[in-house]
C-alpha atoms as a PDB file:
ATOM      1  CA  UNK A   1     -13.726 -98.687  -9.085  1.00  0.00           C
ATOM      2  CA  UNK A   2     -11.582 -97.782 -11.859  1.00  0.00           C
ATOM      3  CA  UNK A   3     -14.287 -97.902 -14.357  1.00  0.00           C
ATOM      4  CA  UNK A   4     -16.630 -95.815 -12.143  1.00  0.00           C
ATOM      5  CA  UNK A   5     -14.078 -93.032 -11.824  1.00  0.00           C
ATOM      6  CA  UNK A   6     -13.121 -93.254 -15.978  1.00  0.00           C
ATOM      7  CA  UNK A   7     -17.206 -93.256 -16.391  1.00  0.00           C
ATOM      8  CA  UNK A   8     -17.614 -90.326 -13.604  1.00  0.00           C
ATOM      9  CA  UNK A   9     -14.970 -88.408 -15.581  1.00  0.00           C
ATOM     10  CA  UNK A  10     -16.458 -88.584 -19.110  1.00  0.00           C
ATOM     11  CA  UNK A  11     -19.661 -87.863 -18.105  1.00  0.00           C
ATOM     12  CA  UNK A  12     -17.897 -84.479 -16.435  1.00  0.00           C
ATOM     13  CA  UNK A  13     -16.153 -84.033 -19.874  1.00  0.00           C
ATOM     14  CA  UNK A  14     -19.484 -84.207 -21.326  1.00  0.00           C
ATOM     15  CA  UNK A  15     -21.283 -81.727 -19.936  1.00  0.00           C
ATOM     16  CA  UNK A  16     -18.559 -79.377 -20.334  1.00  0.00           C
ATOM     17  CA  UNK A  17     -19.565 -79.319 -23.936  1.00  0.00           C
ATOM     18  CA  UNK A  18     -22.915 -79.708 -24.180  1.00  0.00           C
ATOM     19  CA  UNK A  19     -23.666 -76.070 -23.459  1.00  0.00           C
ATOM     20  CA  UNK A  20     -21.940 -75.141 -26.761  1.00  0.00           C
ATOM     21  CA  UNK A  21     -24.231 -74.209 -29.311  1.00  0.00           C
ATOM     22  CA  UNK A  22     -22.360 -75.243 -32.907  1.00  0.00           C
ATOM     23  CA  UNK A  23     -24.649 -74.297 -35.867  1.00  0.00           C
ATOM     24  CA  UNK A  24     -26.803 -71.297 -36.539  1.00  0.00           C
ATOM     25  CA  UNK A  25     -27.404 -69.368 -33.288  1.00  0.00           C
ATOM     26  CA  UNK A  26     -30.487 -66.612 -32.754  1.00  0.00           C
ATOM     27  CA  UNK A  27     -29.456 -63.729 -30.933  1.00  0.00           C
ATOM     28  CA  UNK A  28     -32.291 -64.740 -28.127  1.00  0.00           C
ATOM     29  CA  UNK A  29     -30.350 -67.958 -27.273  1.00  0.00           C
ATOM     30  CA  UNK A  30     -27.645 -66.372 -25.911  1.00  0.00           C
ATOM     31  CA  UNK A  31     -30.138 -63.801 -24.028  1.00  0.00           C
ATOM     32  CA  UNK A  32     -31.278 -67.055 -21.992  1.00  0.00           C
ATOM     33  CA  UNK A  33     -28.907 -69.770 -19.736  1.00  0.00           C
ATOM     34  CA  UNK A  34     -26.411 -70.452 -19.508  1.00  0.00           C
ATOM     35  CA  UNK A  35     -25.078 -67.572 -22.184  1.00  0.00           C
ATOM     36  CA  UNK A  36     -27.037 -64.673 -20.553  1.00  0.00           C
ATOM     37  CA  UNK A  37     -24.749 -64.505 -17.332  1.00  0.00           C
ATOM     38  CA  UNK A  38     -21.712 -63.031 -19.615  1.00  0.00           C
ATOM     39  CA  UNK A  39     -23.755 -61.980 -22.332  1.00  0.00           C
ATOM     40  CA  UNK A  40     -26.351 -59.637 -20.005  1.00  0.00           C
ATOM     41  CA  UNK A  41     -22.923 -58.417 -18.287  1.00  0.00           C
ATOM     42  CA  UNK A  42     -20.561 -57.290 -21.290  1.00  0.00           C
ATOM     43  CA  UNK A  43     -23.648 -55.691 -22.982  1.00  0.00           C
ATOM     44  CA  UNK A  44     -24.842 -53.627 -20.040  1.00  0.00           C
ATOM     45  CA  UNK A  45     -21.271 -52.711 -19.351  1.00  0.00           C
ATOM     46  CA  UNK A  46     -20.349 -51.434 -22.600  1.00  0.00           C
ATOM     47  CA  UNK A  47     -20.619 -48.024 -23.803  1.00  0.00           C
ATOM     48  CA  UNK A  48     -20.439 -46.687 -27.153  1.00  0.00           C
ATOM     49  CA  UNK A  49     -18.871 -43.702 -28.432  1.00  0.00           C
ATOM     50  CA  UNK A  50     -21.284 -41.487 -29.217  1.00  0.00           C
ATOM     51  CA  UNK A  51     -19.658 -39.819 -31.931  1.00  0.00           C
ATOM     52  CA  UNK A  52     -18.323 -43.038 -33.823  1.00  0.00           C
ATOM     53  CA  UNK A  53     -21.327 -44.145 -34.032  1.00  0.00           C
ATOM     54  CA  UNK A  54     -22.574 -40.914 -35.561  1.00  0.00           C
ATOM     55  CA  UNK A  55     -20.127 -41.472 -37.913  1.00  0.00           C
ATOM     56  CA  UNK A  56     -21.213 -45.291 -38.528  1.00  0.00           C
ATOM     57  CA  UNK A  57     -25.205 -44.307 -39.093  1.00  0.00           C
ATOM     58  CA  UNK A  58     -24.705 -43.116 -42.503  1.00  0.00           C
ATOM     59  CA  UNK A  59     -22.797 -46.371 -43.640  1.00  0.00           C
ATOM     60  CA  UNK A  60     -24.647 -48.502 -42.732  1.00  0.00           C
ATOM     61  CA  UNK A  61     -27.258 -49.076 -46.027  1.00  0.00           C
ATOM     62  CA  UNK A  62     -27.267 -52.364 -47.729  1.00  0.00           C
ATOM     63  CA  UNK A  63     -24.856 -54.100 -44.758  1.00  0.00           C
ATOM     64  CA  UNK A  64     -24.621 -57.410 -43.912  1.00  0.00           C
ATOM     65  CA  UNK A  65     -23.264 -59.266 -41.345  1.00  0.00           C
ATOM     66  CA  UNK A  66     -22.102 -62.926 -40.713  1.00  0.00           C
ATOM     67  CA  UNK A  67     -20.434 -63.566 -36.705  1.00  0.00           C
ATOM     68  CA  UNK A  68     -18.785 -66.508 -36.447  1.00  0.00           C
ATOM     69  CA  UNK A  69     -18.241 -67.309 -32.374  1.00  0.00           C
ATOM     70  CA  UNK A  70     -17.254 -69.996 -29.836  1.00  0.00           C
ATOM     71  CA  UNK A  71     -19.959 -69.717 -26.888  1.00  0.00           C
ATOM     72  CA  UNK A  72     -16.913 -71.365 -25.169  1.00  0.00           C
ATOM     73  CA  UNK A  73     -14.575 -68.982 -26.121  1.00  0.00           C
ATOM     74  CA  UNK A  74     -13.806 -66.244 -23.769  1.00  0.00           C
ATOM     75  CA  UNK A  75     -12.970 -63.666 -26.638  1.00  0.00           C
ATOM     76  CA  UNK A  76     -16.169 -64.112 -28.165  1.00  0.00           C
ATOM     77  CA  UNK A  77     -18.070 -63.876 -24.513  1.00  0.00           C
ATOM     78  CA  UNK A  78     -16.606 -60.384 -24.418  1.00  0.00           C
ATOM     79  CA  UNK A  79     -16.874 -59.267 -27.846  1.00  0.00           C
ATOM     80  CA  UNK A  80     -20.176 -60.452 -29.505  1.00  0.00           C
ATOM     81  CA  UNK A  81     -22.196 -58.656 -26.546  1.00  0.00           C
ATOM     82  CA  UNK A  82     -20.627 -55.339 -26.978  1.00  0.00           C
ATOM     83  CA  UNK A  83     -20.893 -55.690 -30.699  1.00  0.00           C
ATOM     84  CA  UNK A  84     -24.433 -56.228 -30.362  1.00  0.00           C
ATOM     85  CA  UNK A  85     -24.614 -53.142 -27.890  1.00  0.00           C
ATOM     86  CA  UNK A  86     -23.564 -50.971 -31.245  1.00  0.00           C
ATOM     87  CA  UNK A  87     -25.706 -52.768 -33.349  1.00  0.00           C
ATOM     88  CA  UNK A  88     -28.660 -52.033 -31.124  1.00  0.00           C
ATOM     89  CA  UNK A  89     -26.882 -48.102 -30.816  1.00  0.00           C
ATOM     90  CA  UNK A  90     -27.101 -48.046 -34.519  1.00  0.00           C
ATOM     91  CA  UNK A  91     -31.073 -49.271 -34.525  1.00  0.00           C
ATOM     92  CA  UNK A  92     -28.923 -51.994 -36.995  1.00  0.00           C
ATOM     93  CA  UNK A  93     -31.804 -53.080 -39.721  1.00  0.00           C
ATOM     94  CA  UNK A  94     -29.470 -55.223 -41.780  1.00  0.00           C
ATOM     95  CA  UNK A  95     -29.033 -58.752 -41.889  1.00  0.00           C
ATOM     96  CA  UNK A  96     -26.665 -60.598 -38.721  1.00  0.00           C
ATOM     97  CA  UNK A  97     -26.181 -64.335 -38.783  1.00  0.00           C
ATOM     98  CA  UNK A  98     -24.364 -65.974 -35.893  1.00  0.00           C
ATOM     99  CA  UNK A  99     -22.942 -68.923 -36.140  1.00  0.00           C
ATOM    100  CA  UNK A 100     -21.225 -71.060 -33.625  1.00  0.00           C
ATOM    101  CA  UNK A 101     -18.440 -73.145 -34.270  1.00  0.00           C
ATOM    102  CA  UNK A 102     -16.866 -75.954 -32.064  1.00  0.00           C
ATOM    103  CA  UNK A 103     -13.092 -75.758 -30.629  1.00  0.00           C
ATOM    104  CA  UNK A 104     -11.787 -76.722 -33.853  1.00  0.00           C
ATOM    105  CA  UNK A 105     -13.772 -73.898 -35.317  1.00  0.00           C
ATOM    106  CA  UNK A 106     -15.957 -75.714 -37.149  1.00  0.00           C
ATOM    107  CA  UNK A 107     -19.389 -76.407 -38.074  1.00  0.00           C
ATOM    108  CA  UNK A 108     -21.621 -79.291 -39.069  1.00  0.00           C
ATOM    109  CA  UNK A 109     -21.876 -77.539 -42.696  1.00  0.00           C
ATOM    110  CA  UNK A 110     -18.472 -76.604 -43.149  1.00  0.00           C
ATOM    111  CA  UNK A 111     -19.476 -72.910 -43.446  1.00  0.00           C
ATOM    112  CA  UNK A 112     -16.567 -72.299 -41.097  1.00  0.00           C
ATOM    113  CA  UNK A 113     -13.853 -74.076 -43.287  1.00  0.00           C
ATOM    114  CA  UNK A 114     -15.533 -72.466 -46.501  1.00  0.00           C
ATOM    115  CA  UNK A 115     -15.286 -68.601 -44.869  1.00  0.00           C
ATOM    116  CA  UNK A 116     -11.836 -69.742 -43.994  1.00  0.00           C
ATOM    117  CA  UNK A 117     -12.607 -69.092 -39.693  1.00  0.00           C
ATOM    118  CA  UNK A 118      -9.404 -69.805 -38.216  1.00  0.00           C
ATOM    119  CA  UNK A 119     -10.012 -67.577 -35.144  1.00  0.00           C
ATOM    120  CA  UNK A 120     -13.261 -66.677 -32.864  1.00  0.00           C
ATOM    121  CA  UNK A 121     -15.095 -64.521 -32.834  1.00  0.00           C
ATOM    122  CA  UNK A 122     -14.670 -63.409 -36.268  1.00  0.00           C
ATOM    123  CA  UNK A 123     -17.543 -60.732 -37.574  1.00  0.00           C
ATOM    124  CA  UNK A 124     -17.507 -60.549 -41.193  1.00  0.00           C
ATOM    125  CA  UNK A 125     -19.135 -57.285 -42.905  1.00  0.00           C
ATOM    126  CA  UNK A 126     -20.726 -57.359 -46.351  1.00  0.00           C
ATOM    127  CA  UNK A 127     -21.843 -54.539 -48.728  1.00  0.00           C
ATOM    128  CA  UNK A 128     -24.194 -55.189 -51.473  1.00  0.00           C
ATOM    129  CA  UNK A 129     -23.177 -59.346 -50.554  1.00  0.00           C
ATOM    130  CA  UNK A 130     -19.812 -58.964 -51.567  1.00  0.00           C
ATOM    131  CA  UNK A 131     -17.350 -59.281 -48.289  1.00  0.00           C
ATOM    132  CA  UNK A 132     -15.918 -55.917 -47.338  1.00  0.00           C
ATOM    133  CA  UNK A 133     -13.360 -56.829 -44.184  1.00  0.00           C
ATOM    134  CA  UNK A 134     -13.357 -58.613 -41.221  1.00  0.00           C
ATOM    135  CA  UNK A 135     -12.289 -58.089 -37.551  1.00  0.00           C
ATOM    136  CA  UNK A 136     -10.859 -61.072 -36.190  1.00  0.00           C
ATOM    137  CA  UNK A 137     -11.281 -62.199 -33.038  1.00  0.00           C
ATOM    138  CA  UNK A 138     -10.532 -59.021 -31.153  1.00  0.00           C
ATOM    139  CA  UNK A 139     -10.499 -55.241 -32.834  1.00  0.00           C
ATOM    140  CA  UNK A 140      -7.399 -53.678 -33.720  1.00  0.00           C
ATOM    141  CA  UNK A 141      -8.580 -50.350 -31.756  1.00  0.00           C
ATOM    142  CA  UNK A 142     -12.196 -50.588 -30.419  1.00  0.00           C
ATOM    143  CA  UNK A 143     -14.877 -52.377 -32.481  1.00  0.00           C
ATOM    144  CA  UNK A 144     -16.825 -49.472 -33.566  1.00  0.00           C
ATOM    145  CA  UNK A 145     -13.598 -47.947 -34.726  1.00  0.00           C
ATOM    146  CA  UNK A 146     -12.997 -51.175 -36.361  1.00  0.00           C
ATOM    147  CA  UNK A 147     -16.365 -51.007 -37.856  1.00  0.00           C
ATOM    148  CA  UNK A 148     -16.097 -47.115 -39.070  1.00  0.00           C
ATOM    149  CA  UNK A 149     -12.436 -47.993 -40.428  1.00  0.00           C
ATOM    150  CA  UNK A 150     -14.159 -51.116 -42.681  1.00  0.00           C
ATOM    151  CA  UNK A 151     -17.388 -49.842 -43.610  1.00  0.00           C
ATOM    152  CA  UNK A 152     -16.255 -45.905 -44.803  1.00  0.00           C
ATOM    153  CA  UNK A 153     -13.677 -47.689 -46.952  1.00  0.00           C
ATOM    154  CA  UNK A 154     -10.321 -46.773 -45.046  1.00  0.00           C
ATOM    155  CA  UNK A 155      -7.259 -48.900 -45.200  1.00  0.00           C
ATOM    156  CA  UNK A 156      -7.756 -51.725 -42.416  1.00  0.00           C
ATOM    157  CA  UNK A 157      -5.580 -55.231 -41.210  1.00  0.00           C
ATOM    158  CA  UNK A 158      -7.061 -57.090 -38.746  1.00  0.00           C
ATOM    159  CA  UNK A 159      -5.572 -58.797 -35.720  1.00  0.00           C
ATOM    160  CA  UNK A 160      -3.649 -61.499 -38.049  1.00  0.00           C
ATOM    161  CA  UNK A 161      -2.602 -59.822 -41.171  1.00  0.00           C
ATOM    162  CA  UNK A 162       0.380 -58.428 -41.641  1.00  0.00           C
END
């Protein structure tokens, strides 16, 4: 009985993680289940601000961008869907990789380790490939202020630097 109820249990503990998606992820996967119940909602539910993003349509030339996210992780459930409601704002034509890492932030190449990801979601911007800033894992004010502040050059710390 004990061995049925240690079996029932991993098998739980299982299929808690097997709806995490570590590796590169394309923006449709998390459009589909089981992603697109809090993806759909934080997108739809986000608006904007009109005039930041004004401000963000003329910096945008020769941008980059590399997301590193948990699809566990409740900070990145919130924040990757609102910064792709921007994105889409922007009619964003530059490059975005996502890339999901486990709950050691990680990831089966060690891009996570080499980028040097020690929180999720962590969006890192790059201008003519060189790496501009990075918000980590939630913006300072709101992300397209965030996103104005690093891409027009201003002075910028993320969450964790002092």
């Amino acid at each position: 009985m004990k061995r049925l109820l240690f079996l029932g249990l991993l098998m739980c503990m299982c299929n808690a993680y097997a709806q995490d998606i570590i590796g590169p992820i394309a923006l449709e996967d998390l459009k589909k289940e089981p992603f697109a119940q809090w993806f759909k909602s934080e997108y739809e539910n986000y608006a904007p601000f009109g005039k930041t993003i004004a401000q963000l349509e003329g910096l945008q030339k020769d941008v980059a961008i590399t997301i590193f996210m948990g699809t566990w992780c409740s900070d990145s459930q919130m924040h990757v869907p609102t910064f792709f409601r921007i994105l889409d704002a922007l009619a964003f034509s530059g490059e975005v990789q996502i890339i999901g890492v486990d709950r050691d932030k990680k990831t089966p190449t060690g891009s996570s380790t080499k980028n040097g990801i020690t929180n999720v979601p962590t969006f890192i911007f790059y201008k003519n490939g060189k790496e501009v800033h990075r918000i980590v894992e939630s913006p300072v004010e709101f992300m397209e202020d965030d996103m104005l502040a690093i891409l027009s050059g201003v002075a910028y710390k993320h969450t964790y630097e002092n």
